[in-house]
C-alpha atoms as a PDB file:
ATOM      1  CA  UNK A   1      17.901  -2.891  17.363  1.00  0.00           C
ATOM      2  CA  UNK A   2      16.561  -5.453  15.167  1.00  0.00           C
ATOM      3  CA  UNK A   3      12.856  -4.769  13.630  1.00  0.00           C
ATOM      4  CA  UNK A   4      11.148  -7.763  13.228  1.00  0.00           C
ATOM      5  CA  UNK A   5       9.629  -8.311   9.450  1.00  0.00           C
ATOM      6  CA  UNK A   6       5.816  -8.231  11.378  1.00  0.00           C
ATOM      7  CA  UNK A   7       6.882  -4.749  12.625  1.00  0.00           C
ATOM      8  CA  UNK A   8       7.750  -3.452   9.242  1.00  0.00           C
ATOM      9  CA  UNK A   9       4.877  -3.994   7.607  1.00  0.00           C
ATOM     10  CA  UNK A  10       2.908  -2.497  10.843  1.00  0.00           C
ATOM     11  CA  UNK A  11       5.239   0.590  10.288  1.00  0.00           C
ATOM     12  CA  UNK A  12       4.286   0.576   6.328  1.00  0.00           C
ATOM     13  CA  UNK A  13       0.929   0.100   6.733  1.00  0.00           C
ATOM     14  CA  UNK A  14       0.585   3.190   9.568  1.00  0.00           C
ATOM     15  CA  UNK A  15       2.275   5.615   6.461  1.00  0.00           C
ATOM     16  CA  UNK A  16      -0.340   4.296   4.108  1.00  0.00           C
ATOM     17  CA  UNK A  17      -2.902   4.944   6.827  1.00  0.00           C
ATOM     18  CA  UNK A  18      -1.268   8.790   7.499  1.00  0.00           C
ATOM     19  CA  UNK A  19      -0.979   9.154   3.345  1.00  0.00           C
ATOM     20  CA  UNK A  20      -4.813   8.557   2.439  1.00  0.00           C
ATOM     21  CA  UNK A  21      -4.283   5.331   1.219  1.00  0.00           C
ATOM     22  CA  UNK A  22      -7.078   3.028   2.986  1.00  0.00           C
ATOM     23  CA  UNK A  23     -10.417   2.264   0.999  1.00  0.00           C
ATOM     24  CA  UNK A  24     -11.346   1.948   4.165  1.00  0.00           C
ATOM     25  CA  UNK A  25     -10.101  -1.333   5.452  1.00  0.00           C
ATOM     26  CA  UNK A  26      -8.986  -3.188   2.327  1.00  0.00           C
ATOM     27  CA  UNK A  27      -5.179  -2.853   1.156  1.00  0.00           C
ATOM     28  CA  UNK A  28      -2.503  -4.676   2.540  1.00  0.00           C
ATOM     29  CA  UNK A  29       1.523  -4.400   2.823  1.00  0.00           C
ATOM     30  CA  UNK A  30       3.587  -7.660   2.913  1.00  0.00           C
ATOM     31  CA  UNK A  31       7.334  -8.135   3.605  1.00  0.00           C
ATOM     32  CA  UNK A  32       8.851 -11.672   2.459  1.00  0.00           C
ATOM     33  CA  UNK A  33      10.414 -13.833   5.150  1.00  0.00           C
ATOM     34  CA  UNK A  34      14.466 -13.231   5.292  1.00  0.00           C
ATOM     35  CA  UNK A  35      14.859 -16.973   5.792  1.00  0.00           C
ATOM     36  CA  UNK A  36      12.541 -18.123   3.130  1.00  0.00           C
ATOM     37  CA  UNK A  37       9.538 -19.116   5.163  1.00  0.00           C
ATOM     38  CA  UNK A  38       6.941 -17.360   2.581  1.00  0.00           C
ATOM     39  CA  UNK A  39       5.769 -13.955   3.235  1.00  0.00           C
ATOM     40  CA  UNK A  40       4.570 -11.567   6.212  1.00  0.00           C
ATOM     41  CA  UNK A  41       0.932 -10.108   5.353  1.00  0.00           C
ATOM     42  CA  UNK A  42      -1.267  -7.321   6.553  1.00  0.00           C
ATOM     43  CA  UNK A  43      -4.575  -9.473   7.350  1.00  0.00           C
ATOM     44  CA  UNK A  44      -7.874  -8.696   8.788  1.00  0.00           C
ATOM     45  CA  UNK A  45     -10.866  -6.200   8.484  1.00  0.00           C
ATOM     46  CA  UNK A  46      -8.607  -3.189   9.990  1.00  0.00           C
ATOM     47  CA  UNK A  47      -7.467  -0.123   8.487  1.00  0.00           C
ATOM     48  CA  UNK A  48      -4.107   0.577   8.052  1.00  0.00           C
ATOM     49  CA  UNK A  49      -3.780   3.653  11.000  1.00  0.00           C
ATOM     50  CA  UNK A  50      -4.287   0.749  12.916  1.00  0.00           C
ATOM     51  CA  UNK A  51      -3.325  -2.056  12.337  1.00  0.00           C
ATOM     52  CA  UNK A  52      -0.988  -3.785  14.986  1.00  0.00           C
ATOM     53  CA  UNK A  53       1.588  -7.154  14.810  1.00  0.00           C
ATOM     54  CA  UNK A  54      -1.676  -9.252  15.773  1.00  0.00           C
ATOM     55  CA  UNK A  55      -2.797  -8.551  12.546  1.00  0.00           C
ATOM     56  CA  UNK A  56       0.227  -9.685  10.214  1.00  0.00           C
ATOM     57  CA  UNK A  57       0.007 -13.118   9.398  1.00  0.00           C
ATOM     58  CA  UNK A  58       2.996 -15.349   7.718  1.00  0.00           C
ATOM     59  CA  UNK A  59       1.982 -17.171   5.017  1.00  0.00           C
ATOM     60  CA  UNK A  60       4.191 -19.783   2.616  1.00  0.00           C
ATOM     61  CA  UNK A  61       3.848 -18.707  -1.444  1.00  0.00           C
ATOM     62  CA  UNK A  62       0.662 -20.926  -1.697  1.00  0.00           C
ATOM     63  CA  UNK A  63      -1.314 -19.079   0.866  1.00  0.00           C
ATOM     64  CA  UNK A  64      -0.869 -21.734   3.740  1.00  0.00           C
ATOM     65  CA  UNK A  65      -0.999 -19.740   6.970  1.00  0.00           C
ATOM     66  CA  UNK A  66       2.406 -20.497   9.024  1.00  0.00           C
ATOM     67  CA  UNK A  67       1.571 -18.076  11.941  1.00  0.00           C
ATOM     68  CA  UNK A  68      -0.569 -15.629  13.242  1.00  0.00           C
ATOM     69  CA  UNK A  69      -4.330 -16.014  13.861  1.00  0.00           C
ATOM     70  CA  UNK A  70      -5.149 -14.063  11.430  1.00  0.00           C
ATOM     71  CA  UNK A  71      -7.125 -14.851   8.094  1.00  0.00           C
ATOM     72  CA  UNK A  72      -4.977 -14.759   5.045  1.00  0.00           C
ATOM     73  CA  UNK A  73      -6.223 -12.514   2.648  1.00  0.00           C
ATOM     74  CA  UNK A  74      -8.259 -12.925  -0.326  1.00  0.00           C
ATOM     75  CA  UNK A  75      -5.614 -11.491  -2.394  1.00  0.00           C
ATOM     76  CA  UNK A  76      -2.308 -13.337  -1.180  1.00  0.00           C
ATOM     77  CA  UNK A  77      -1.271 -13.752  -4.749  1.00  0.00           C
ATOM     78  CA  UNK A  78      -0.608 -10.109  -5.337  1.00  0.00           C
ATOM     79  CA  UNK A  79       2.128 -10.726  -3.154  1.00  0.00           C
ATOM     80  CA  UNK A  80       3.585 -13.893  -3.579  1.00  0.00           C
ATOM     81  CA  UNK A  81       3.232 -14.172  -7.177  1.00  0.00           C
ATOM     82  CA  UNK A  82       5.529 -11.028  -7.643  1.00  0.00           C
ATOM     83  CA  UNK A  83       7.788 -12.340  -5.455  1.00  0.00           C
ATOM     84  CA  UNK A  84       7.750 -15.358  -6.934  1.00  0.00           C
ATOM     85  CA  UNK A  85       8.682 -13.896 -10.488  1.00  0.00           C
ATOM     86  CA  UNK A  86      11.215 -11.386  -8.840  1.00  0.00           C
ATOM     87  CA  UNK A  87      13.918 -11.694  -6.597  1.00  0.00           C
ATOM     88  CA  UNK A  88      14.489  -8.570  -6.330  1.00  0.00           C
ATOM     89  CA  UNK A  89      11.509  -8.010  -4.811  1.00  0.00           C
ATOM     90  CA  UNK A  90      11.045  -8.268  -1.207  1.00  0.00           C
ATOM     91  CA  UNK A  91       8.437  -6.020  -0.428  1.00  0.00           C
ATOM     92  CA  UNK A  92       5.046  -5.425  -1.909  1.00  0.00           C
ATOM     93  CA  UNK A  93       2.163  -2.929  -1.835  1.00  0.00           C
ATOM     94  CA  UNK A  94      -1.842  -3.064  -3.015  1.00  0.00           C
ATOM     95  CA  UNK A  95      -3.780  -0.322  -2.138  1.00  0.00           C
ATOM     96  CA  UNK A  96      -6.696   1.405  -3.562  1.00  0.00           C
ATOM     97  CA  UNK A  97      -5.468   5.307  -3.805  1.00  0.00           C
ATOM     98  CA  UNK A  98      -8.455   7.702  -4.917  1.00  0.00           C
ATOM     99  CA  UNK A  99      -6.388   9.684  -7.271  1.00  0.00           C
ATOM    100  CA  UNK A 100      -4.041   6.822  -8.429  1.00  0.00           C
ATOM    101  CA  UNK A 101      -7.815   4.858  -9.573  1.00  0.00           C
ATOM    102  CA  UNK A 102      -9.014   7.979 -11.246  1.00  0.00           C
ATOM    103  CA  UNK A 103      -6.218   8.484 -13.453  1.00  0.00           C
ATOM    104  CA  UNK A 104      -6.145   5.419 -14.250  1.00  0.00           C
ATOM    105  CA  UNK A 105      -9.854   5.133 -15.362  1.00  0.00           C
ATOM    106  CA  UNK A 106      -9.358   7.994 -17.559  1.00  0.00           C
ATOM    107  CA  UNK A 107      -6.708   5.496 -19.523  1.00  0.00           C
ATOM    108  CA  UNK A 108      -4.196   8.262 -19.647  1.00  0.00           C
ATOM    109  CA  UNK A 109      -0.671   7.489 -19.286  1.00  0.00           C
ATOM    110  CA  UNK A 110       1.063   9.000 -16.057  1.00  0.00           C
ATOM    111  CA  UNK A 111       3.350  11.347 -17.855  1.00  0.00           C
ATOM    112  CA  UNK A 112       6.256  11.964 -14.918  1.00  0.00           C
ATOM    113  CA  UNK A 113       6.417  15.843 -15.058  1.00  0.00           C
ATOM    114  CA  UNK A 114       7.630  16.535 -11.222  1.00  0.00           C
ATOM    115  CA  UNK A 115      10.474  15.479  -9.026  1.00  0.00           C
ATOM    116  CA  UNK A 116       8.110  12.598  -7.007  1.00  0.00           C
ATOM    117  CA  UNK A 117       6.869  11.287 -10.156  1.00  0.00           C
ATOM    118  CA  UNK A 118      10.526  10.644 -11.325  1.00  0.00           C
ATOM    119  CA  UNK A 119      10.578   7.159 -10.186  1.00  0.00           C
ATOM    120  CA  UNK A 120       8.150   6.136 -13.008  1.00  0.00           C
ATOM    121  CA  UNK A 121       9.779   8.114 -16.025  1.00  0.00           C
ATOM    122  CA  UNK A 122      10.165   4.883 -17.825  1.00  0.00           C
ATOM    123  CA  UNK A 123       6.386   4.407 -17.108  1.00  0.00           C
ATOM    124  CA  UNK A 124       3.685   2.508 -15.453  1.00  0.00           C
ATOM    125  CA  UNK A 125       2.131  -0.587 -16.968  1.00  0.00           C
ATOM    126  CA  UNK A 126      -1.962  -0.879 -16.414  1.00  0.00           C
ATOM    127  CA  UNK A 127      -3.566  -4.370 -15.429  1.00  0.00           C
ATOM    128  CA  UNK A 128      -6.950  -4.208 -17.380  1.00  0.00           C
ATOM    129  CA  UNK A 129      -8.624  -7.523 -17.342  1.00  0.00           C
ATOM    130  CA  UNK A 130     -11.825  -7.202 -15.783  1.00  0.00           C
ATOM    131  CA  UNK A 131     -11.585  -9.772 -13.068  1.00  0.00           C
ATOM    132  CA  UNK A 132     -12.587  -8.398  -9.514  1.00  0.00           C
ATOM    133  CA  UNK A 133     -10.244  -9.780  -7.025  1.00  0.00           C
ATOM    134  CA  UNK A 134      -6.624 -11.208  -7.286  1.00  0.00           C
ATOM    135  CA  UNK A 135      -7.375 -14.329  -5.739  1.00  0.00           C
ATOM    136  CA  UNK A 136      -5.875 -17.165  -7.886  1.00  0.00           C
ATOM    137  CA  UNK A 137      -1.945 -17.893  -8.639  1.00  0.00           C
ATOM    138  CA  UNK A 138      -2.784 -17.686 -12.349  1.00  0.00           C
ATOM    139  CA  UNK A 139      -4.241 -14.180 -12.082  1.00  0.00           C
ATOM    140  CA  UNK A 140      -1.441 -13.169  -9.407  1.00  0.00           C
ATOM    141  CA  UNK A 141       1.000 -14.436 -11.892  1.00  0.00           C
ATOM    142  CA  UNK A 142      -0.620 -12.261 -14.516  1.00  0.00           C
ATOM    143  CA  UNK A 143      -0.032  -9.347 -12.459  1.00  0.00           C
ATOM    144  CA  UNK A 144       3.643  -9.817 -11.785  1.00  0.00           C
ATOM    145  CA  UNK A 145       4.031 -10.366 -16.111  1.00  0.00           C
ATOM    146  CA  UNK A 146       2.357  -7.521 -16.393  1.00  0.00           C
ATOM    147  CA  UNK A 147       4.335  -5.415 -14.007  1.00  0.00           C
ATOM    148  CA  UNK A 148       7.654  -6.673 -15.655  1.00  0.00           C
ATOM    149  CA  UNK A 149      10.793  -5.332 -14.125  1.00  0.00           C
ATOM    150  CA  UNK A 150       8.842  -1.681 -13.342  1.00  0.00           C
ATOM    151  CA  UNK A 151       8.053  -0.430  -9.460  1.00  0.00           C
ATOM    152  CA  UNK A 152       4.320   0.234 -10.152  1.00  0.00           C
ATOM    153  CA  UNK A 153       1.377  -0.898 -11.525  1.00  0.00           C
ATOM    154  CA  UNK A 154      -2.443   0.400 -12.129  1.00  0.00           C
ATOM    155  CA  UNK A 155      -4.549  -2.219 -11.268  1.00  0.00           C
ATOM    156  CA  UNK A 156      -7.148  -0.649 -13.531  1.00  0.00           C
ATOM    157  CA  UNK A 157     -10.372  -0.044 -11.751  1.00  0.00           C
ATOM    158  CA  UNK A 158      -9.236  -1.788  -9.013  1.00  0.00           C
ATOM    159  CA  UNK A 159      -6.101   0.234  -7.734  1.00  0.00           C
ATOM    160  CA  UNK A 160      -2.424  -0.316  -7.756  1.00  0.00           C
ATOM    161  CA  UNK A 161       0.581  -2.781  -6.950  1.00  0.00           C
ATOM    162  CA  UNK A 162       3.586  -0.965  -5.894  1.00  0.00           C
ATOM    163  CA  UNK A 163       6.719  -3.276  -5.385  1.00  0.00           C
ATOM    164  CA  UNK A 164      10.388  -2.435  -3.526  1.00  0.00           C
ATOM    165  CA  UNK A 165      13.339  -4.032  -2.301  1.00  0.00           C
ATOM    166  CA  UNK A 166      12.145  -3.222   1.071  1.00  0.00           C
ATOM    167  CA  UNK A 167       9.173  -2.270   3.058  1.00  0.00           C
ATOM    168  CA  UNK A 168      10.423   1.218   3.397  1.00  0.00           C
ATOM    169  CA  UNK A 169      10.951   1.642  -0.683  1.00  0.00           C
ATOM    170  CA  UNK A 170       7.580  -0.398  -1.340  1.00  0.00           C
ATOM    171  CA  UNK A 171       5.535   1.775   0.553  1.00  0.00           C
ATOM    172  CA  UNK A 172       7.211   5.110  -0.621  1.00  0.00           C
ATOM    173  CA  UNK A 173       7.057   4.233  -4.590  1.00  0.00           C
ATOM    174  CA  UNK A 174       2.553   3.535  -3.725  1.00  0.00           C
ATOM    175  CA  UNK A 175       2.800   7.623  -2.355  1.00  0.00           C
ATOM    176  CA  UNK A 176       5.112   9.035  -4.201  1.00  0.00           C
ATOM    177  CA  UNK A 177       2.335   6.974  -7.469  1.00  0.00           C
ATOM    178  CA  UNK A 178      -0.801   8.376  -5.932  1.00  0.00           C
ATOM    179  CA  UNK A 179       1.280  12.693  -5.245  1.00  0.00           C
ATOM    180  CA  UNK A 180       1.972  12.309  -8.627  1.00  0.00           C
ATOM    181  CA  UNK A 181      -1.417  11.011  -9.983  1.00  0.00           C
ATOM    182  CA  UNK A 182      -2.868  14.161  -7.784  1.00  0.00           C
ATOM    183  CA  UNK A 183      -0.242  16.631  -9.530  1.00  0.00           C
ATOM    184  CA  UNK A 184      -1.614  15.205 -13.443  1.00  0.00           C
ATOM    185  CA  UNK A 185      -5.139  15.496 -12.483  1.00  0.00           C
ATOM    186  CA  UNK A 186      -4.724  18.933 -11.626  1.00  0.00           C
ATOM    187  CA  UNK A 187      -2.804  19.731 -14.640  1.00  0.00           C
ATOM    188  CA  UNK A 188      -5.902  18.032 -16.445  1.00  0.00           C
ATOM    189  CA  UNK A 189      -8.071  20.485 -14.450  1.00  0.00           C
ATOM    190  CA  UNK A 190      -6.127  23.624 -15.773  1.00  0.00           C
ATOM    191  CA  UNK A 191      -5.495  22.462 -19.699  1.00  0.00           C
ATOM    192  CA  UNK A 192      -3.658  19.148 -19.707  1.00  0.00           C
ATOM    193  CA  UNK A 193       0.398  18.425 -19.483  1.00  0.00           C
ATOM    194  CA  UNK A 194       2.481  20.257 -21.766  1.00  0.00           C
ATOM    195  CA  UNK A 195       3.593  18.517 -24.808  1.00  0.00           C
ATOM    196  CA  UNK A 196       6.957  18.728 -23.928  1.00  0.00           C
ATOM    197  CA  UNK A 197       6.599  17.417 -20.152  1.00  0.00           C
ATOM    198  CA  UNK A 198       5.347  14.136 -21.474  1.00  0.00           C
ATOM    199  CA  UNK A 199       8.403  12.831 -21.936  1.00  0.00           C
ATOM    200  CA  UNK A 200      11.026  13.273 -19.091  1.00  0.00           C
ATOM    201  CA  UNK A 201      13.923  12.417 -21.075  1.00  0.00           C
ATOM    202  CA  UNK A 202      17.136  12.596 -18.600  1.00  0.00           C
ATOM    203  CA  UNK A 203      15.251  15.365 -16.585  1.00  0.00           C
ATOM    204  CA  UNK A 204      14.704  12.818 -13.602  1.00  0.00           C
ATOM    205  CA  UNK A 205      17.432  10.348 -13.670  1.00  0.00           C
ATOM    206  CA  UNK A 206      18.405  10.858  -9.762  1.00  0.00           C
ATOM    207  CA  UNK A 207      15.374   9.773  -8.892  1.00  0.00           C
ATOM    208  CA  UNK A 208      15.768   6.449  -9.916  1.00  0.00           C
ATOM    209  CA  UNK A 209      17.858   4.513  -7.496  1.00  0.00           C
ATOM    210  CA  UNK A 210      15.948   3.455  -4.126  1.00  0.00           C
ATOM    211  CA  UNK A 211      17.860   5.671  -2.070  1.00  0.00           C
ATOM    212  CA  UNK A 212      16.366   8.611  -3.373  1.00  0.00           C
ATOM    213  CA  UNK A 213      13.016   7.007  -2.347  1.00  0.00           C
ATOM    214  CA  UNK A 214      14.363   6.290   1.100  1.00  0.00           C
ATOM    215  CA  UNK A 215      14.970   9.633   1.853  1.00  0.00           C
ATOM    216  CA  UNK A 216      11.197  10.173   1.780  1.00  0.00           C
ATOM    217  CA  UNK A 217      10.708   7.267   3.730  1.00  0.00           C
ATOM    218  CA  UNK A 218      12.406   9.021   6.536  1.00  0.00           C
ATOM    219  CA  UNK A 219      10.554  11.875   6.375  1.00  0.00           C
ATOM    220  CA  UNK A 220       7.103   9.619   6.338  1.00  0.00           C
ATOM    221  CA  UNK A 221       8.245   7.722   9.205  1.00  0.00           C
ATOM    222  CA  UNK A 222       8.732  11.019  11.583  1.00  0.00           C
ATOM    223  CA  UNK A 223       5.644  12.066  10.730  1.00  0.00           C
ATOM    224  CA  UNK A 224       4.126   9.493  12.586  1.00  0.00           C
ATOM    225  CA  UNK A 225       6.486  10.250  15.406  1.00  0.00           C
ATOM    226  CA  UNK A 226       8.341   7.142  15.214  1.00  0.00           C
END
């Protein structure tokens, strides 16, 4: 059966929503348009738990609205400025994780010490300009320079970006960020990261291809009994 791109970013949002991820209604999960239309967009004053299709909007790279009723968001050029610098990106992520935002206002680095934090061994870039809301294509481009070719960014005292080739690997790189945020504040809380677990080395090279993140998206997606 074919999912419709709508109905993936419902699906991504309702993980988000099961993982702790809403600040309360603010966030959103977009999916860009497999025939090149612009992107689909989590819109609306709704958390993600519930969010529904009525609520995804389609929106070309300049923030037009295409379909859905809908109010684009705010921050449209999260999304379609990565995407617009990467083609490799079809899928992107903002959220506004608790522990993801406290590490990152202690300006520590997120030293990848654990099997979920593998993904980001090679480390994740921080977005520190003080300027509120992503609302502009300059800033949005910002954002996607500053992210590079990595799968995360800290939005510093904001939140973060997370970005995949899919919904599925989108979604799992902004939980698998915020378990392993959680895991180095409680190492903080019981003497800090050992020297030699800040850097990974080889230790976590399987986890860096997408399928490795996929097989957590399965597990994600039967926990909401889909």
């Amino acid at each position: 059966m074919t999912v419709s791109p709508a109905d993936e970013v419902v699906t991504g949002c309702h993980v988000l929503g099961l993982d702790d991820h809403g600040d309360p209604v603010w966030g959103h999960v977009s999916r860009r348009d497999p025939d090149g239309l612009g992107v689909w967009l989590k819109a609306g004053p709704y958390g993600f738990d519930e969010v529904d299709t009525d609520d995804i909007v389609l929106t070309d790279l300049d923030g037009t609205r295409l379909s859905g009723d809908a109010a684009v968001p705010k921050e449209f050029p999260l999304h379609t400025e990565v995407m617009r610098a990467r083609d490799d990106v079809d899928a992107v992520v903002h959220c506004h994780p608790p522990y993801a935002i406290a590490l990152a206002a202690t300006g520590q680095p997120l030293y990848a010490f654990s099997n979920g934090a593998g993904p980001f061994a090679a480390g994740v870039p921080r977005f520190e300009e003080p300027v509120g809301l992503i609302a502009t294509r300059e800033l949005g481009a910002r954002v996607a320079e500053c992210l590079g070719d990595a799968r995360a960014l800290f939005l510093v005292g904001h939140g973060i970006l997370a970005a995949g080739r899919t919904v599925a690997t989108a979604v799992t790189t902004a939980v698998l960020l915020e378990r392993a945020c959680r895991l180095q504040l409680l190492a903080a809380a019981a003497g800090g990261v050992a020297p030699e677990l800040r850097t990974p080395g080889k230790r976590y090279a399987h986890a860096e291809a997408d399928g490795y993140l996929l097989r957590s998206w399965d597990h994600l997606v039967r926990r909401l009994g889909g």
